[in-house]
PDB file of N, CA and C in Angstrom:
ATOM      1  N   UNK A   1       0.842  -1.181   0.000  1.00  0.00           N
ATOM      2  CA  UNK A   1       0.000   0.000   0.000  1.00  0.00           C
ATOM      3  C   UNK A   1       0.889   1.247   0.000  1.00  0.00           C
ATOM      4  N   UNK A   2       0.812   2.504  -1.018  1.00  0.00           N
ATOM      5  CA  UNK A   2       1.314   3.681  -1.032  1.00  0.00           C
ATOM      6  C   UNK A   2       0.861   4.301   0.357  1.00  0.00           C
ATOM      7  N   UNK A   3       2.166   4.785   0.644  1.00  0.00           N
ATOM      8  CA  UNK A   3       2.312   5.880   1.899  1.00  0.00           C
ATOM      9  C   UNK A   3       1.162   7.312   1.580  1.00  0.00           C
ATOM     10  N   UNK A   4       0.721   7.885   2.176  1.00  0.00           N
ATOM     11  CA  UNK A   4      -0.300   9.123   1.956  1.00  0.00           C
ATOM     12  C   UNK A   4       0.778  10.293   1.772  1.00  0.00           C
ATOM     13  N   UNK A   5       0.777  10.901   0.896  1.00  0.00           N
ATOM     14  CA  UNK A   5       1.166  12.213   0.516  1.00  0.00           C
ATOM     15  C   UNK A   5       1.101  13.210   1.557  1.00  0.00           C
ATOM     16  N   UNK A   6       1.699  14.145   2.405  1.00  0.00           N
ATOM     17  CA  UNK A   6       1.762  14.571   3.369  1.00  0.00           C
ATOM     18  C   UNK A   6       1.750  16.108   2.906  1.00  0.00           C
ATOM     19  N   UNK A   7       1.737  16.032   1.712  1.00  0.00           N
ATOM     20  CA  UNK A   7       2.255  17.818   1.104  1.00  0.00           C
ATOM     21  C   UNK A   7       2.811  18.562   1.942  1.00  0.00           C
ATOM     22  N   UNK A   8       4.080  18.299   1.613  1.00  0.00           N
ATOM     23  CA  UNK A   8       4.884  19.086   2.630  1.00  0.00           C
ATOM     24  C   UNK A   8       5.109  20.648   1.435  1.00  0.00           C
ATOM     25  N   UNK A   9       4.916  20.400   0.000  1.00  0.00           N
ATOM     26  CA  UNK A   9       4.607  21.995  -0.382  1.00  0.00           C
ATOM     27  C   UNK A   9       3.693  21.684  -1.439  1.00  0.00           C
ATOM     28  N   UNK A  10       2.861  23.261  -0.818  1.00  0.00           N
ATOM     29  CA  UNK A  10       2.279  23.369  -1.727  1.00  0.00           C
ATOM     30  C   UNK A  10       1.823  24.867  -2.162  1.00  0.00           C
ATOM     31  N   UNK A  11       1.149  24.976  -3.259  1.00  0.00           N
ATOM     32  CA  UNK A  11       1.034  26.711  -4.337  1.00  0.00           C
ATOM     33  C   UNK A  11      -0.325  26.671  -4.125  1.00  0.00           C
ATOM     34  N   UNK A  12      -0.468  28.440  -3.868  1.00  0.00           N
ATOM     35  CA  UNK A  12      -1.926  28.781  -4.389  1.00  0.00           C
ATOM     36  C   UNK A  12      -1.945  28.528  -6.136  1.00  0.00           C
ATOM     37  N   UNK A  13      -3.281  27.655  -6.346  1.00  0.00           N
ATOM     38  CA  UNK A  13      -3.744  27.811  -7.864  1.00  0.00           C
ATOM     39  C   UNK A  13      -5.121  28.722  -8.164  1.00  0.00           C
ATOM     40  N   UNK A  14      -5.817  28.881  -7.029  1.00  0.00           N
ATOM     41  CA  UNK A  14      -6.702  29.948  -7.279  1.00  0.00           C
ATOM     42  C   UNK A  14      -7.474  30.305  -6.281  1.00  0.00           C
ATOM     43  N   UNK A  15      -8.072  31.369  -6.341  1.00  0.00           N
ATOM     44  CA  UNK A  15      -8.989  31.788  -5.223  1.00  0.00           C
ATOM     45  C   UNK A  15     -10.118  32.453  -5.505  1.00  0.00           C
ATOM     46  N   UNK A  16     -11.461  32.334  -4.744  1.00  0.00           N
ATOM     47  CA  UNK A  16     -12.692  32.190  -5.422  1.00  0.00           C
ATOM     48  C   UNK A  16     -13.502  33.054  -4.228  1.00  0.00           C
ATOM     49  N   UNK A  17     -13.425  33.979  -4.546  1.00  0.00           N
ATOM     50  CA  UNK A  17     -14.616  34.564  -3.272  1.00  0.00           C
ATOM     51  C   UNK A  17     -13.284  34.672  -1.584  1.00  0.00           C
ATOM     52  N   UNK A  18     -13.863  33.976  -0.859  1.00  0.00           N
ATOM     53  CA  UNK A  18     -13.410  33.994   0.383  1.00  0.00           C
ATOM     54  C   UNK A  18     -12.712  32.088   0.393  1.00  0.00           C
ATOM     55  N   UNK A  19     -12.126  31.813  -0.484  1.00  0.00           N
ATOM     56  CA  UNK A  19     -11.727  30.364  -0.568  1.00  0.00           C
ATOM     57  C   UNK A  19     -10.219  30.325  -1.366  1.00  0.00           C
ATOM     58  N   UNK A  20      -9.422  30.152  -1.204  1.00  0.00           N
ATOM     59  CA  UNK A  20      -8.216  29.250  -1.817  1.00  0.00           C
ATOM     60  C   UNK A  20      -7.846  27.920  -2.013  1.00  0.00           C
ATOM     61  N   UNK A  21      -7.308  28.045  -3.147  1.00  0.00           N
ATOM     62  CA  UNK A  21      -7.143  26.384  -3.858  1.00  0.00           C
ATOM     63  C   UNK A  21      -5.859  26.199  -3.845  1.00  0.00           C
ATOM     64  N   UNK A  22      -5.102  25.432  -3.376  1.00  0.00           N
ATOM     65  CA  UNK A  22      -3.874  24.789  -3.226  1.00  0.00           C
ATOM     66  C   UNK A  22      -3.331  23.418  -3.846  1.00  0.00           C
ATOM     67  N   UNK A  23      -2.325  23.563  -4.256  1.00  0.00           N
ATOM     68  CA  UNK A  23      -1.873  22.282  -5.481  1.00  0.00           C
ATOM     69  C   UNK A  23      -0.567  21.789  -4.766  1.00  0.00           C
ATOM     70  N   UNK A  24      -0.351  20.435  -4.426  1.00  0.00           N
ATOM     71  CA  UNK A  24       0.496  19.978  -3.566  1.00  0.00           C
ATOM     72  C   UNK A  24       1.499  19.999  -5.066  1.00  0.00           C
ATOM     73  N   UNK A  25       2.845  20.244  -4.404  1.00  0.00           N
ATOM     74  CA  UNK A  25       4.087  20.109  -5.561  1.00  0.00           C
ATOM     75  C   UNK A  25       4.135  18.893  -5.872  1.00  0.00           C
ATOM     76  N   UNK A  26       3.885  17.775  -4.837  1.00  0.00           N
ATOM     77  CA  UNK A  26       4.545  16.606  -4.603  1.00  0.00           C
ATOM     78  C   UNK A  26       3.660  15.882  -5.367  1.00  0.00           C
ATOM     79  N   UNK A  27       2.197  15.446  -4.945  1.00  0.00           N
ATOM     80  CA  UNK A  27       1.282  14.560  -5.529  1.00  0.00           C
ATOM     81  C   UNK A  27       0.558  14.876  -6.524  1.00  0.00           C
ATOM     82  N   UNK A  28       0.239  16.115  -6.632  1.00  0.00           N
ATOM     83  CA  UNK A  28      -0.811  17.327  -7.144  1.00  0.00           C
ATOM     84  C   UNK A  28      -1.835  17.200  -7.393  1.00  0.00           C
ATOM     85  N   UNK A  29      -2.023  17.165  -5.905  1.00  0.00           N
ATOM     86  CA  UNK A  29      -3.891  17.054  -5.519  1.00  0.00           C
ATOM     87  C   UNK A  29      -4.058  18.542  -5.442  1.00  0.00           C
ATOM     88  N   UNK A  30      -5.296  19.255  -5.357  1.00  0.00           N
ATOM     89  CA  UNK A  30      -5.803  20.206  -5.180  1.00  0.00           C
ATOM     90  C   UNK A  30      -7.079  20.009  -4.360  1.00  0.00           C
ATOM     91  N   UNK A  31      -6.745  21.037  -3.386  1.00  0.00           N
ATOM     92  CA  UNK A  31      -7.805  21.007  -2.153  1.00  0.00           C
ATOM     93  C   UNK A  31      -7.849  22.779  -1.957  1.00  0.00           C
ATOM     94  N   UNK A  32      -8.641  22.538  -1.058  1.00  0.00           N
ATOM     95  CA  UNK A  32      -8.886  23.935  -0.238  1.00  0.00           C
ATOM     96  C   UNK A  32      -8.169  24.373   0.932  1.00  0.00           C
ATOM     97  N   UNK A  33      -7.266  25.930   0.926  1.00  0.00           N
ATOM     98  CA  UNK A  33      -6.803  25.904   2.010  1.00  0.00           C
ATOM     99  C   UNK A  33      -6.694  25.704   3.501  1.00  0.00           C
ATOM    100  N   UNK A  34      -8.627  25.381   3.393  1.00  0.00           N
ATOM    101  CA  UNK A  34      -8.757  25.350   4.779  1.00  0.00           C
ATOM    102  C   UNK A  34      -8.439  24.000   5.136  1.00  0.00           C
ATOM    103  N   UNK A  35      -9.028  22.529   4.029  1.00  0.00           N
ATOM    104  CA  UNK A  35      -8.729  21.741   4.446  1.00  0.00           C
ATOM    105  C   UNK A  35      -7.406  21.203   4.224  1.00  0.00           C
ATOM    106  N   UNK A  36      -6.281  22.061   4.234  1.00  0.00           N
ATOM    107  CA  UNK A  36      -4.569  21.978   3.806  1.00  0.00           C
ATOM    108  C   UNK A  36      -4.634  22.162   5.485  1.00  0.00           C
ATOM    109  N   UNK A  37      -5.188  23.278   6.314  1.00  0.00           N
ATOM    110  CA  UNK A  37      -5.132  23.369   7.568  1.00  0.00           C
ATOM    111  C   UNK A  37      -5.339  22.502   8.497  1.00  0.00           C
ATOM    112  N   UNK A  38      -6.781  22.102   8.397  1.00  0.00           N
ATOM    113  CA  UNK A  38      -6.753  20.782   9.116  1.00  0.00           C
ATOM    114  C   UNK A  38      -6.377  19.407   9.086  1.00  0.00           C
ATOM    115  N   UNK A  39      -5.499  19.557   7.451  1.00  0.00           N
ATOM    116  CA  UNK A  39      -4.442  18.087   7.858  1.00  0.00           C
ATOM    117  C   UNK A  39      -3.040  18.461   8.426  1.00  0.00           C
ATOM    118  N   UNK A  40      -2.635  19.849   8.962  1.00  0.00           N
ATOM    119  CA  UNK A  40      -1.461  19.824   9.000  1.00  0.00           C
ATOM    120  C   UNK A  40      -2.133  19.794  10.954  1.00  0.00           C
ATOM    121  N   UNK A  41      -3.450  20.355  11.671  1.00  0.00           N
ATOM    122  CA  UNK A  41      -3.997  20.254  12.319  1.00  0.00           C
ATOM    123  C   UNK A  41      -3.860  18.940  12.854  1.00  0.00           C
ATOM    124  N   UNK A  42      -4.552  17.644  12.046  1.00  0.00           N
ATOM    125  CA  UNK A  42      -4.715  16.550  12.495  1.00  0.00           C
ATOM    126  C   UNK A  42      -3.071  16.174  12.805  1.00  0.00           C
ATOM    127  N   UNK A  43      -2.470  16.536  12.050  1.00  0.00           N
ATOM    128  CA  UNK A  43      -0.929  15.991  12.084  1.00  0.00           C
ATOM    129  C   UNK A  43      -0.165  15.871  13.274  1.00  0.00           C
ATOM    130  N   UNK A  44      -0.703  16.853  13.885  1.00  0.00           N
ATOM    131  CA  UNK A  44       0.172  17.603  15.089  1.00  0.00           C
ATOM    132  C   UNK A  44      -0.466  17.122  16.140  1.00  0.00           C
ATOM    133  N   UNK A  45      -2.084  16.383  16.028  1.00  0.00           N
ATOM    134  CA  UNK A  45      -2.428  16.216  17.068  1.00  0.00           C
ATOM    135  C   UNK A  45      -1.862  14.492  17.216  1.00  0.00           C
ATOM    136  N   UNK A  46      -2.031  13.905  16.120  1.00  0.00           N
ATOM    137  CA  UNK A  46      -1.086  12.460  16.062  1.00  0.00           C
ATOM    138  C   UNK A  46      -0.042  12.374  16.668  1.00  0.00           C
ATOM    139  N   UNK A  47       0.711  13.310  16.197  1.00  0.00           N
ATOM    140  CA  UNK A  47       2.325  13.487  16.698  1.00  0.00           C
ATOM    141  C   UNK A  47       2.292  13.539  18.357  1.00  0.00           C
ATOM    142  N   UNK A  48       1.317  14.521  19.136  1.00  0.00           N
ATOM    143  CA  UNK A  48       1.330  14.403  20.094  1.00  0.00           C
ATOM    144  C   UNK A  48       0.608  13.057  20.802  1.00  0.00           C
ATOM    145  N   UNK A  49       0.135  12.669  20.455  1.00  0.00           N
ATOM    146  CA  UNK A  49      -0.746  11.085  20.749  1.00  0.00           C
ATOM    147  C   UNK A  49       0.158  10.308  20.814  1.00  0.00           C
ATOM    148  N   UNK A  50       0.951  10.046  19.940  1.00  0.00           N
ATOM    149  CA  UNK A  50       1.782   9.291  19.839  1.00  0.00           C
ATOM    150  C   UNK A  50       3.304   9.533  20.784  1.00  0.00           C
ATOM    151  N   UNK A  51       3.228  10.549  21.270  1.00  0.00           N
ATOM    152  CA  UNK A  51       4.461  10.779  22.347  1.00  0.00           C
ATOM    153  C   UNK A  51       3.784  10.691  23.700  1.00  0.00           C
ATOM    154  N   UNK A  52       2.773  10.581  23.442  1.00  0.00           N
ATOM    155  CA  UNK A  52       2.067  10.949  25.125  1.00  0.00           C
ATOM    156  C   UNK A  52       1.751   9.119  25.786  1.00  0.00           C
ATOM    157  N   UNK A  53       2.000   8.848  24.322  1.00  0.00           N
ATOM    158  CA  UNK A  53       1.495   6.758  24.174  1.00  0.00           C
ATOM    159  C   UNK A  53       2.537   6.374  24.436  1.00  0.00           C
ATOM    160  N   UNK A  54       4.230   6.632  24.480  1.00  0.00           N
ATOM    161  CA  UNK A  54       5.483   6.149  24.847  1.00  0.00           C
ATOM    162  C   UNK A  54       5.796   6.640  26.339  1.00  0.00           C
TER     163      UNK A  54
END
């Protein structure tokens, strides 16, 4: 099974009203900035889960 793409960079490709679109360099998915936020969000809360579990 492929590892998940983590977009460690990525570009605005457009913005629409009150919304931005973001294009990972790496995989080049395009999402919304907000939800670019809450995976770097979820990320951090793993990271801490996982130190608080050792």
């Amino acid at each position: 099974m492929a590892t998940a793409c983590r977009h460690p960079r990525v570009r605005i490709v457009s913005r629409h009203e009150d919304t931005e679109y973001v294009e990972c360099l790496e995989c080049g998915e395009v999402f919304d900035s907000e939800e670019f936020r809450d995976m770097e969000i979820e990320e951090v809360a793993e990271t801490e889960n996982a130190a608080e579990d050792n």
